[in-house]
C-alpha atoms as a PDB file:
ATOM      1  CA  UNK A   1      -3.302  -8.261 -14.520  1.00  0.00           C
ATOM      2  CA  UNK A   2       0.076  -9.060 -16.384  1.00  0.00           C
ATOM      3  CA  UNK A   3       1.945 -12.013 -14.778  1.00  0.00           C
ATOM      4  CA  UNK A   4       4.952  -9.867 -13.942  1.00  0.00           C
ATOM      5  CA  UNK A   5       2.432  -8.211 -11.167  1.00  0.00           C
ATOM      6  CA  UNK A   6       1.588 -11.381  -9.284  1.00  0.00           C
ATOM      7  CA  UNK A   7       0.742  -9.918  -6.115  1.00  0.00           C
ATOM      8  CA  UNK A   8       0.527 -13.238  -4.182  1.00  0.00           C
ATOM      9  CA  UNK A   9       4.333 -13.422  -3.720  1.00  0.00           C
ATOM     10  CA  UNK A  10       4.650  -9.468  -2.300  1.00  0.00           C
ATOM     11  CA  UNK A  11       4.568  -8.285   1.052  1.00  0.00           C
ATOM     12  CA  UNK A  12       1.230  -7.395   2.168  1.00  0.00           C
ATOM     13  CA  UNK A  13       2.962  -3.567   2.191  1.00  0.00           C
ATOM     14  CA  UNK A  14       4.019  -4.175  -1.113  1.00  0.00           C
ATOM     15  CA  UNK A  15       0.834  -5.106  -2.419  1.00  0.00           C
ATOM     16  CA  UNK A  16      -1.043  -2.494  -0.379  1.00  0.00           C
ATOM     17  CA  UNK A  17       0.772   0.104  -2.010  1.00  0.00           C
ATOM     18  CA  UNK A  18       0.372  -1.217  -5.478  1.00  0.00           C
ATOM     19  CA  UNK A  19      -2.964  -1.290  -5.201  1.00  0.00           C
ATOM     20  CA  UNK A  20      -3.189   2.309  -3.760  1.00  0.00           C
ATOM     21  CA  UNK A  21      -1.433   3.672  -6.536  1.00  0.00           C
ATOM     22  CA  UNK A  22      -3.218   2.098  -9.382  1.00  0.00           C
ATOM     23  CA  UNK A  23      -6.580   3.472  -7.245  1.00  0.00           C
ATOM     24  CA  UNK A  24      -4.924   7.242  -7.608  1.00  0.00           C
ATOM     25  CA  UNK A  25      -4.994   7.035  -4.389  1.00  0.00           C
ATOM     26  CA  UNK A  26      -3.073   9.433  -1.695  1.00  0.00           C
ATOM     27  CA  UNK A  27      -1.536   7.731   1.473  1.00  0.00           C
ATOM     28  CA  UNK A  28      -3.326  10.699   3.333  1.00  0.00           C
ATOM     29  CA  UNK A  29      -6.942   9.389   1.944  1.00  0.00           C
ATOM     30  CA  UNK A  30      -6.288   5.910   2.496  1.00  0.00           C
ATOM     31  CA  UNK A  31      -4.714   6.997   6.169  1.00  0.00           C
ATOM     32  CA  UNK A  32      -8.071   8.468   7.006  1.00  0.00           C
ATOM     33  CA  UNK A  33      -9.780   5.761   5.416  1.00  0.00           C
ATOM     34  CA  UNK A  34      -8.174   3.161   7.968  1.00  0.00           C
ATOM     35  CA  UNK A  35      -7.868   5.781  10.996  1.00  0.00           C
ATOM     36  CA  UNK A  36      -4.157   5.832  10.639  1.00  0.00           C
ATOM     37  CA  UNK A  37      -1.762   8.706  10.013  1.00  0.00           C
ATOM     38  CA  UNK A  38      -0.390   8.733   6.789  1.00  0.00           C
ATOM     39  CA  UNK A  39       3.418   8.008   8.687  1.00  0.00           C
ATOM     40  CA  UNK A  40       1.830   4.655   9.729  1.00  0.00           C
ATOM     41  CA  UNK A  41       0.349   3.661   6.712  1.00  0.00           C
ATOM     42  CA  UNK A  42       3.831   4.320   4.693  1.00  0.00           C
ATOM     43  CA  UNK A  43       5.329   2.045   7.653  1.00  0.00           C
ATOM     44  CA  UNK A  44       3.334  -0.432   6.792  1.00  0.00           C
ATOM     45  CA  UNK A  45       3.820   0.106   2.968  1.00  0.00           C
ATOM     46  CA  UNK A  46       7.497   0.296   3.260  1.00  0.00           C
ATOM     47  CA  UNK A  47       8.146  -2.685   6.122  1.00  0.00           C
ATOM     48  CA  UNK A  48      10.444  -3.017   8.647  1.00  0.00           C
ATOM     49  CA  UNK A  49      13.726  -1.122   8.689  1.00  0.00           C
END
């Protein structure tokens, strides 16, 4: 991991969504993975409003 992706000082969203991505990962199989619609897992990637 390159220093400019230290994930200790995101958002747990932030880093949940990093990590999806580099996985090639869909929010709609991770959503099904947790239970979760895929509108509540991008809520949680994305944070309050």
């Amino acid at each position: 991991m390159q220093e400019s992706d230290e994930l200790p000082t995101w958002r747990t969203g932030q880093r949940i969504k990093v990590l999806r991505q580099r996985a090639g990962m869909p929010r709609t199989v991770l959503a099904g993975m947790v239970g979760k619609s895929s509108d509540w897992v991008e809520s949680v990637e994305t944070g309050p409003s």
